[in-house]
Protein backbone atom coordinates (compact mmCIF):
# COMPACT_ATOMS: atom_id res chain seq x y z
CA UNK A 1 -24.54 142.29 -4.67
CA UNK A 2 -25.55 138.38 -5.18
CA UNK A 3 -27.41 137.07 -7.40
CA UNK A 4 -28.11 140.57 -9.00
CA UNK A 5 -29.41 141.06 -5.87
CA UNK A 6 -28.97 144.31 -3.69
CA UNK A 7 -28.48 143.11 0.21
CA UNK A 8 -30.35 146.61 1.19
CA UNK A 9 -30.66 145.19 4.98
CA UNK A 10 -29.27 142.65 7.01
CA UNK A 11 -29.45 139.14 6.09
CA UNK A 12 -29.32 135.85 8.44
CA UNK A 13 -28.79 132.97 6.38
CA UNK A 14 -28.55 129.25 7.78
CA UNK A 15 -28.61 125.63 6.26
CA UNK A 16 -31.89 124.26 7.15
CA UNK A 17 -35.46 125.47 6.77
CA UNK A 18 -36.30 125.45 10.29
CA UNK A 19 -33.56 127.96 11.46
CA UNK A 20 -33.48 130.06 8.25
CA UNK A 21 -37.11 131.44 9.21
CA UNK A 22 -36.47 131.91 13.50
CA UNK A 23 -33.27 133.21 13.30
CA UNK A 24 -34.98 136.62 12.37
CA UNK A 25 -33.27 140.04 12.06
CA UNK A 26 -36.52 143.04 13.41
CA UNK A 27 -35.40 146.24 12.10
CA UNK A 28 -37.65 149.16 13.64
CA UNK A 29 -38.22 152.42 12.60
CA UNK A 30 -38.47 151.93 8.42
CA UNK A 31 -41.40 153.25 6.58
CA UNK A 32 -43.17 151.58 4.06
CA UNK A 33 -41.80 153.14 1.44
CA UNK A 34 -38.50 151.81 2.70
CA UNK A 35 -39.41 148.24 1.97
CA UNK A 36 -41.18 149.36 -1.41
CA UNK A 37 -37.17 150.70 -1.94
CA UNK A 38 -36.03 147.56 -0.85
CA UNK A 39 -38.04 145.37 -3.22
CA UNK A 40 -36.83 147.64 -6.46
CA UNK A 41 -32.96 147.38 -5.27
CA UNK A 42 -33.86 143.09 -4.93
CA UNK A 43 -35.05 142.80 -8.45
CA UNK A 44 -32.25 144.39 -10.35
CA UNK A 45 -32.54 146.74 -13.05
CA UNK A 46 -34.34 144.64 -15.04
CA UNK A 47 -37.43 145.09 -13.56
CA UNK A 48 -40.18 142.63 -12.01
CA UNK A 49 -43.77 141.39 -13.04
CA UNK A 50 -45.85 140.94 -10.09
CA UNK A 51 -47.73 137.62 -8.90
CA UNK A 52 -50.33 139.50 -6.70
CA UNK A 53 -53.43 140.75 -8.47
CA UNK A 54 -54.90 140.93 -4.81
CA UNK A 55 -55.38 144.02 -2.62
CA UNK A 56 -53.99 143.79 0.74
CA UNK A 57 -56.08 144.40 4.01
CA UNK A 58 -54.31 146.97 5.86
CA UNK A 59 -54.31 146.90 9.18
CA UNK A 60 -56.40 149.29 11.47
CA UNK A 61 -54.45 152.23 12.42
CA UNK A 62 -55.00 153.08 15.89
CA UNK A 63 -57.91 150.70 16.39
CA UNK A 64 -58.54 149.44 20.21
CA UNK A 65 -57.26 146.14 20.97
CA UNK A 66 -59.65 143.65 21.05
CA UNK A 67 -60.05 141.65 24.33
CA UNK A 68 -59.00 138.55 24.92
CA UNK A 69 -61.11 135.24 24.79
CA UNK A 70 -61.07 132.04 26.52
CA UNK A 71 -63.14 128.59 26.30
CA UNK A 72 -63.46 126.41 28.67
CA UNK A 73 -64.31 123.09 28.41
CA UNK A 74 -66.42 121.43 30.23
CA UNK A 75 -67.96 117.20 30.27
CA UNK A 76 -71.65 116.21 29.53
CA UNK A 77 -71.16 113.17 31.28
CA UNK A 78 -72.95 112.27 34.40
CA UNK A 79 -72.35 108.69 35.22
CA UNK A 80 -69.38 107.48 37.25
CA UNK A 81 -69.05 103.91 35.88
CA UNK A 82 -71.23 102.02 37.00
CA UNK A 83 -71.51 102.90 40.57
CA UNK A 84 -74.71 104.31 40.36
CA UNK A 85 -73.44 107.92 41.59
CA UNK A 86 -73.91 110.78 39.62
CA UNK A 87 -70.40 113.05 38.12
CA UNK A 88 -69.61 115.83 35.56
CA UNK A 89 -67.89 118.53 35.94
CA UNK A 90 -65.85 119.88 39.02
CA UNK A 91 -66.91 123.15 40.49
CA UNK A 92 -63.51 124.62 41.66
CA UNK A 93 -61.93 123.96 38.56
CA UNK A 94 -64.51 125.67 36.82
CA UNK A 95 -65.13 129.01 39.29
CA UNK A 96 -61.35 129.55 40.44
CA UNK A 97 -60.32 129.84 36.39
CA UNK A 98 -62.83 131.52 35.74
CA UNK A 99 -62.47 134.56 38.14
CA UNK A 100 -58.40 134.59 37.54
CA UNK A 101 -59.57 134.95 33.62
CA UNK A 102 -62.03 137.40 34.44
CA UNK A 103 -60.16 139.61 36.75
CA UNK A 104 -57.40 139.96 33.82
CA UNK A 105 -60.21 141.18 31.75
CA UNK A 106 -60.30 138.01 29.33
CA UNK A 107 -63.76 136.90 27.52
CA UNK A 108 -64.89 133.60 29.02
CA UNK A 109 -67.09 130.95 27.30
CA UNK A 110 -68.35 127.59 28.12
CA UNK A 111 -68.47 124.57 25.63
CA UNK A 112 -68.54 120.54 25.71
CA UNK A 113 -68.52 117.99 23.37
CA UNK A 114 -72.20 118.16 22.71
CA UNK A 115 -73.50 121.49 23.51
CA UNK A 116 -76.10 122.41 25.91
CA UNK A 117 -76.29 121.16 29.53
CA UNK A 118 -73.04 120.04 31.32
CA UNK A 119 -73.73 118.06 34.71
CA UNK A 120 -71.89 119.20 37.94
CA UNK A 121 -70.28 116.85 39.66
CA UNK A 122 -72.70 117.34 43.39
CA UNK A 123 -69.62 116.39 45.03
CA UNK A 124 -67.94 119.28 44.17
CA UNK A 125 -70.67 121.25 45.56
CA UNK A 126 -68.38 122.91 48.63
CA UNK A 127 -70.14 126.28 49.27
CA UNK A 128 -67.42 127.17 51.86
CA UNK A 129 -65.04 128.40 49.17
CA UNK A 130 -66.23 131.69 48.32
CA UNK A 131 -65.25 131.57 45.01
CA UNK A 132 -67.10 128.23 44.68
CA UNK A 133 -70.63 130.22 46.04
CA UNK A 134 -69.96 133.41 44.31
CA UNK A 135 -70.54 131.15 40.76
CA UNK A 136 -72.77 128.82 42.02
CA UNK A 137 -75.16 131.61 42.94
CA UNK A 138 -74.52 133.68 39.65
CA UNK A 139 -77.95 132.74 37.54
CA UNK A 140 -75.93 134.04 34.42
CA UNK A 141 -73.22 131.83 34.61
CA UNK A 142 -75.31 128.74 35.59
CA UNK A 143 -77.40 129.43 32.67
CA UNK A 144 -74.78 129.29 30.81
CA UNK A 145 -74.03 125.87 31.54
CA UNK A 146 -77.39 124.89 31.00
CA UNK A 147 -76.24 125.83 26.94
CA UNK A 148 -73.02 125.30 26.54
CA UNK A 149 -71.17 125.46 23.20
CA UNK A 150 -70.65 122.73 21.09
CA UNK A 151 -66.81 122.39 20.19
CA UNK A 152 -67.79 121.56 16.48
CA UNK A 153 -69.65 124.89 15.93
CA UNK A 154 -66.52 127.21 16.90
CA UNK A 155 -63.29 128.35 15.71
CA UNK A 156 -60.16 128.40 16.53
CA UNK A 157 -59.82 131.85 15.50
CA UNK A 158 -62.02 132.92 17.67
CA UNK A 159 -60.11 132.03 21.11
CA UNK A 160 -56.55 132.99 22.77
CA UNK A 161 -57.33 130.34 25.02
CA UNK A 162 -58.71 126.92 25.65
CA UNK A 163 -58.96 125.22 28.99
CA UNK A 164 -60.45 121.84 30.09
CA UNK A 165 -61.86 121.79 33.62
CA UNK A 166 -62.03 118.74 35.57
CA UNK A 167 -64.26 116.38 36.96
CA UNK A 168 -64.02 112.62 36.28
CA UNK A 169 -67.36 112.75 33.78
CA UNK A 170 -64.13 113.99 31.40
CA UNK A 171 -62.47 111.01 31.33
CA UNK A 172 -65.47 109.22 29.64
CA UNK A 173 -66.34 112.22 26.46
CA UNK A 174 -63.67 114.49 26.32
CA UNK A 175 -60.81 111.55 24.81
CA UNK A 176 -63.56 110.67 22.37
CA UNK A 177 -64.14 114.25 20.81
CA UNK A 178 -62.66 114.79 17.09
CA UNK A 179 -63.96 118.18 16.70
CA UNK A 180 -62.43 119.25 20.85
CA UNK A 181 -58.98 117.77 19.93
CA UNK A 182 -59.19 119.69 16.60
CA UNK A 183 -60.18 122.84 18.17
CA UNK A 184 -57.54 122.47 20.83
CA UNK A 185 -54.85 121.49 18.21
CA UNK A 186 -55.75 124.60 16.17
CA UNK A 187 -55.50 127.09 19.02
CA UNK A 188 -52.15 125.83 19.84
CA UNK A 189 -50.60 125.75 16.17
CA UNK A 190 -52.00 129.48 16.02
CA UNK A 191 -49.74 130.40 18.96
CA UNK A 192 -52.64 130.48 21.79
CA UNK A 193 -52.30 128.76 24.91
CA UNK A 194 -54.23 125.18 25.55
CA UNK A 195 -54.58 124.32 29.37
CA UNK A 196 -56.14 121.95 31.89
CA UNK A 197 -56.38 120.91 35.43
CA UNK A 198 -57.16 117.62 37.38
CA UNK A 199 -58.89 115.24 34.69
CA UNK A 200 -59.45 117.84 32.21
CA UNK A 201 -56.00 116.42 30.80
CA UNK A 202 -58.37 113.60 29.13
CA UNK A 203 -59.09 116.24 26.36
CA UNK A 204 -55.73 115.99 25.84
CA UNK A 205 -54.45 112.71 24.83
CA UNK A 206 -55.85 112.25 21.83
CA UNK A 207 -54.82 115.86 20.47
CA UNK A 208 -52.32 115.70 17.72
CA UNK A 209 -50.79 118.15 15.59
CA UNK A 210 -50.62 118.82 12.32
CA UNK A 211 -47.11 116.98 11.92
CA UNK A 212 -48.99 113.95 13.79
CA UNK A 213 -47.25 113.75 16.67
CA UNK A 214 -49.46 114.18 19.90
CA UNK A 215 -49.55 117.66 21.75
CA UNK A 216 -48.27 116.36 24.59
CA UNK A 217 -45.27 114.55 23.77
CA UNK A 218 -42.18 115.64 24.79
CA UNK A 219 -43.72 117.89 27.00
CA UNK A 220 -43.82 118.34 30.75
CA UNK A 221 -47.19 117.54 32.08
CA UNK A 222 -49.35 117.61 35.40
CA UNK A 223 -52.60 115.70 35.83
CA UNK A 224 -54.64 113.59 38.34
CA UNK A 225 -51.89 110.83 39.56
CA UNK A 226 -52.76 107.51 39.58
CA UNK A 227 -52.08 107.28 43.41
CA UNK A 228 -54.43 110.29 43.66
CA UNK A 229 -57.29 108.15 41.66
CA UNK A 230 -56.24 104.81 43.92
CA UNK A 231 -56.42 107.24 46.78
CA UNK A 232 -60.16 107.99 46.27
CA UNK A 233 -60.85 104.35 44.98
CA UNK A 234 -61.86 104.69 41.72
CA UNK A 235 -58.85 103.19 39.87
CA UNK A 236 -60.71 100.40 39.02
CA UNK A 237 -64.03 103.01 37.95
CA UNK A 238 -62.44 104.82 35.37
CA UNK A 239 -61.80 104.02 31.65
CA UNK A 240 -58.00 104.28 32.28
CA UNK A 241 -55.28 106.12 34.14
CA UNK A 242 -54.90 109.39 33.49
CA UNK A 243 -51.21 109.69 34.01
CA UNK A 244 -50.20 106.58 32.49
CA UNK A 245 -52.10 107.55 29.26
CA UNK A 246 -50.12 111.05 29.03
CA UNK A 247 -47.10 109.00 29.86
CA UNK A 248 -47.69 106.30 27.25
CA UNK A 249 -48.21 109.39 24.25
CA UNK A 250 -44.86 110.84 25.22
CA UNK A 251 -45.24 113.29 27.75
CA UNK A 252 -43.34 113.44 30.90
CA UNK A 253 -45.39 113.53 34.21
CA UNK A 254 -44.63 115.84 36.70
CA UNK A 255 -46.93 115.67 40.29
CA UNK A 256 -46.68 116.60 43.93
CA UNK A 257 -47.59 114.97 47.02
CA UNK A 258 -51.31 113.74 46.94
CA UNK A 259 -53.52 116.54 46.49
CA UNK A 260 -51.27 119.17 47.08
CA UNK A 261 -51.15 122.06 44.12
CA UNK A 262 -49.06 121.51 41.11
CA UNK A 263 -49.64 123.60 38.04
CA UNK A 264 -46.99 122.58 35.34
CA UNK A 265 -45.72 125.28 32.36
CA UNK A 266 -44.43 124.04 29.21
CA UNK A 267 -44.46 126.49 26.60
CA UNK A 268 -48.02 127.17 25.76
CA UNK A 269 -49.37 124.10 27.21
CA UNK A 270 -50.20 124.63 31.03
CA UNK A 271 -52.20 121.75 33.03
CA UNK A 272 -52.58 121.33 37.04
CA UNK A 273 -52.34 117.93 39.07
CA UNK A 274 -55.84 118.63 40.91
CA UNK A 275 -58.41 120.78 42.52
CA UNK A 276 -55.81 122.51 44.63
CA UNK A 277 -54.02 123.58 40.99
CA UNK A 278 -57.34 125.02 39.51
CA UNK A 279 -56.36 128.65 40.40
CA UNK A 280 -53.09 128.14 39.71
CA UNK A 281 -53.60 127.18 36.38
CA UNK A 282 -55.63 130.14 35.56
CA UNK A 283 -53.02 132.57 36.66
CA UNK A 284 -50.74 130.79 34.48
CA UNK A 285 -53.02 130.90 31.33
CA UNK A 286 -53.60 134.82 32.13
CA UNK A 287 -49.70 135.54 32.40
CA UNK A 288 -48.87 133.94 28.86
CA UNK A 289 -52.16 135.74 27.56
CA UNK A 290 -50.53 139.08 28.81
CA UNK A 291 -46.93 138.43 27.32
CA UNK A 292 -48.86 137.01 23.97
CA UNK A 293 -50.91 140.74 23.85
CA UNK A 294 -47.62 142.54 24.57
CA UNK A 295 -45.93 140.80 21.99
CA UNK A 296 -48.81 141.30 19.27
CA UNK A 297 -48.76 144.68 20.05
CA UNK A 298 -45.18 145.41 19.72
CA UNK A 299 -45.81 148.53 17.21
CA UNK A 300 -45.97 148.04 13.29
CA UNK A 301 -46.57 144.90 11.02
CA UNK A 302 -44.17 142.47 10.12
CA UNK A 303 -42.73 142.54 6.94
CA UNK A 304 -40.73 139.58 5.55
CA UNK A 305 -38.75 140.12 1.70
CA UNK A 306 -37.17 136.58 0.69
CA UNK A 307 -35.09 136.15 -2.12
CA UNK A 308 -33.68 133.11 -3.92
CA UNK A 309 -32.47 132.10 -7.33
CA UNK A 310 -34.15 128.65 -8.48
CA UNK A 311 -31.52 126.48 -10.78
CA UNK A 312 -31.34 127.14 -14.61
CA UNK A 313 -34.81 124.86 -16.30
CA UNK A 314 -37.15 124.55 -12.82
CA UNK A 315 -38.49 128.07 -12.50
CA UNK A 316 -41.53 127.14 -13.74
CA UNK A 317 -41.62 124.33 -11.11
CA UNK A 318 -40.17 126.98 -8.52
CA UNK A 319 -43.00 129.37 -9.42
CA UNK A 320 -45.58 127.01 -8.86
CA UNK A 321 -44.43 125.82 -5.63
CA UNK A 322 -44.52 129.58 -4.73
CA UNK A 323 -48.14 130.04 -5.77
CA UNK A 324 -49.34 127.53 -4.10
CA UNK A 325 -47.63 128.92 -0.64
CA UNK A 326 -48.96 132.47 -1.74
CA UNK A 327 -52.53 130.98 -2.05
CA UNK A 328 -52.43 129.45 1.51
CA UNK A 329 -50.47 132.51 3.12
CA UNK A 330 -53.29 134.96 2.35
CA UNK A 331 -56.06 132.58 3.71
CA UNK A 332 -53.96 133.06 6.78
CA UNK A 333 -56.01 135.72 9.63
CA UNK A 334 -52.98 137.59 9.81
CA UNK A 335 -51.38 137.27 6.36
CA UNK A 336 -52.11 141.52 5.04
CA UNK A 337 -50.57 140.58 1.58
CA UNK A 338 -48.60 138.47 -0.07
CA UNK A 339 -47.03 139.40 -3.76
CA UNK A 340 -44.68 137.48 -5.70
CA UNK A 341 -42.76 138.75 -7.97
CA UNK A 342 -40.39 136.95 -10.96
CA UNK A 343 -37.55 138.93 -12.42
CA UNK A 344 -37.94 139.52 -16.53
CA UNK A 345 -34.23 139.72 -17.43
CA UNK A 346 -33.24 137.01 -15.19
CA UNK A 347 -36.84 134.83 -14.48
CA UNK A 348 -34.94 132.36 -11.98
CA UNK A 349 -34.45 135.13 -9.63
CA UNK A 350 -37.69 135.53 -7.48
CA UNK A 351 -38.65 137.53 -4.66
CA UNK A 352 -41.55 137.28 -2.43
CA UNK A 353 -43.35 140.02 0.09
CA UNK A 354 -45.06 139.37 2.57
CA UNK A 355 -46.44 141.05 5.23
CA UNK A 356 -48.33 140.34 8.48
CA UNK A 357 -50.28 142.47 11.11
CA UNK A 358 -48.19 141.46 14.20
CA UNK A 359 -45.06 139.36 15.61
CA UNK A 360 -47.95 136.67 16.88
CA UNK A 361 -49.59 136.16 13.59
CA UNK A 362 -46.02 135.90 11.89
CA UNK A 363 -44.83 133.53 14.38
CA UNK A 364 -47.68 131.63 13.09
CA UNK A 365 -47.41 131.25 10.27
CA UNK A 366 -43.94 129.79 10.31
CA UNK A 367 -45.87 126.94 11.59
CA UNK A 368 -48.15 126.16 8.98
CA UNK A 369 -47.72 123.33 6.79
CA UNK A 370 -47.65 125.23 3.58
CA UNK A 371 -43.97 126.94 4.55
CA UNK A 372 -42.72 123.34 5.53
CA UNK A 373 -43.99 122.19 2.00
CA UNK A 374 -42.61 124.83 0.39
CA UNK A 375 -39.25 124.53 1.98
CA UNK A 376 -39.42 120.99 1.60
CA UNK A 377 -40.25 121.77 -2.49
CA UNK A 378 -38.59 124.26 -3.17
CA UNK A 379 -35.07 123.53 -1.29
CA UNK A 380 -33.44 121.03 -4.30
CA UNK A 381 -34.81 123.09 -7.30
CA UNK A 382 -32.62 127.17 -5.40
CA UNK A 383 -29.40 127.79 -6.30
CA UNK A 384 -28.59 128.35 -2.67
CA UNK A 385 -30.14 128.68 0.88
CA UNK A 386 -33.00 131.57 0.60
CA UNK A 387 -32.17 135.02 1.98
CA UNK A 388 -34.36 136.49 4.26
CA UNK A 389 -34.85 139.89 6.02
CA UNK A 390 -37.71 140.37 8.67
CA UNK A 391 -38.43 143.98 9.16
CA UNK A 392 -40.67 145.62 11.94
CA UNK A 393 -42.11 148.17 10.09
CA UNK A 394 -43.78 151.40 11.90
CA UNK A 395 -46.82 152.64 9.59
């Protein structure tokens, strides 16, 4: 017993807010009913009065798992400089993703900055690879790119995935694009995978998250080198170097020998040096897409009970800090409930419930903002570090 608290399961306790909510103890095989029990024994005998006046969404039982989806991105711009040749989008790094995606049985859609038609770079245009002529001659899939998706019309919700082909007609729109880096920052903050190949990393260096610091930095990174781009004499065509501008926002450049495939892995963030890496990169995006599913589908919900004691005089200022995370929490995809409850003998001793429908949307959501805030908030006015038990219940 602390606090007038009843330590039903095992509790992992640490001194900082970051490593009190990863270092997580699953527990498998409890009911529901179990963490109902659990709840009582954390309250005391004096009983509880409950925050949540909400009814929670229960998850499906039994319902298929959805498939998978994937963007890709794709330039509107046609105009190499001022050469006079024509560019957009690179075929290979378009068709060879594409059909890796595909073949794992992921959803693919196109989008650009703009919507509607995307250019192809008539470079590109080598009918030799069969993969290359297989999309080229698919109506559907030109069509497609005929009406492409604007990036400020979708959600991040929506996708697993996000990848930004190639072609230099990226390094003149994609850079530019609020609403792409926005997309692309949400995807990754919501634990799906963000990836691009060649000069797609354009749509990259402007993406920041929501702690401001750029997605890239500190991160391993491949891209079109700049002695690639010297190589093919456009150095002095294009609005910058690729490589030095990942470089220069913190990321660490990795590359192989000129035009050779490289496809670099850093966490969720995959990205390929060139054409060569276009395949490559797609097999990487559908192997973390299949260990993201597995994980999801690890069986039951996640429940997590925390319990903490604010200091004599700033419950009142504790409970509001908690309302306010509540409130966020349940806007949250995969937030199922939330309640909050304040002890009546004791009303400094709170515990909160909540519950999410898989490990994925739980590992989310200790990257929101709202649990830094309320860490951050909450941390003076508690009597001592917050307890927590994570439970993987089976419904």
């Amino acid at each position: 017993m602390k606090h007038g608290i009843t330590q039903a399961e095992p509790v992992e306790r640490a001194g900082n807010a970051a490593t009190r909510w990863t270092r997580r103890h699953f527990t498998r095989g409890l009911t529901l009913s179990t963490v109902a029990t659990l709840v009582l024994l954390a309250m005391g005998r004096g009983g509880a009065q409950a925050q949540s006046d909400t009814p929670q969404r229960a998850p499906a039982p039994g319902a298929a798992r959805k498939a998978q989806k994937a963007l890709i991105v794709v330039t509107n711009h046609d105009k190499l400089g001022e050469t006079g040749r024509k560019t957009g989008y690179y075929l290979s790094e378009v068709a060879h993703p594409y059909y890796a995606l595909r073949r794992a049985g992921i959803e693919v859609s196109f989008a650009s900055p703009r919507g509607g038609a995307a250019p192809l770079d008539p470079s590109s245009l080598n009918l030799k690879d069969e993969e290359n002529r297989r999309f080229f001659e698919d109506d559907g899939l030109m069509r497609q790119l005929t009406r492409t998706l604007p990036v400020a019309s979708l959600r991040a919700a929506d996708y697993d995935a996000i990848l930004f082909a190639g072609g230099h007609g990226t390094m003149w729109d994609l850079p530019g694009s609020e609403p792409l880096a926005r997309l692309a920052s949400q995807i990754y903050e919501r634990q799906g995978v963000v990836a691009a190949v060649c000069h797609g990393p354009a749509g990259l260096v402007n993406v920041r998250l929501s702690n401001g610091r750029y997605l890239v930095a500190g991160k391993r990174v491949a891209a079109f080198t700049d002695e690639e781009e010297r190589a093919v004499k456009l150095d002095g065509v294009v609005p910058f170097l690729l490589a030095s501008r990942l470089q220069e926002r913190g990321a660490t450049h990795t590359k192989a020998a000129n035009f050779q495939p490289h496809v670099e892995v850093f966490e969720r963030l995959v990205t390929g040096q060139n054409p060569a890496s276009a395949r490559g990169v797609g097999e990487a995006v559908v192997r973390l897409l299949t260990t993201r599913a597995a994980q999801s589908q690890t069986v039951g919900t996640v429940t997590v009970v925390a319990r903490v004691q604010a200091r004599p005089n700033t419950q009142e200022e504790f409970r509001r800090a908690c309302i306010a995370a509540r409130d966020a929490t349940r806007r949250e995809a995969g937030c199922v409930s939330y309640d909050l409850h304040q002890g009546v003998d004791d009303p400094t001793r709170f515990v909160m419930v909540e519950r999410f429908r898989s490990r994925a949307d739980f590992d989310f959501h200790l990257q929101t903002p709202h649990v830094k805030t309320w860490f951050e908030t909450t941390s003076p006015l508690a009597v001592a570090p917050v307890d927590v038990t994570v439970l993987q219940i089976v419904d």
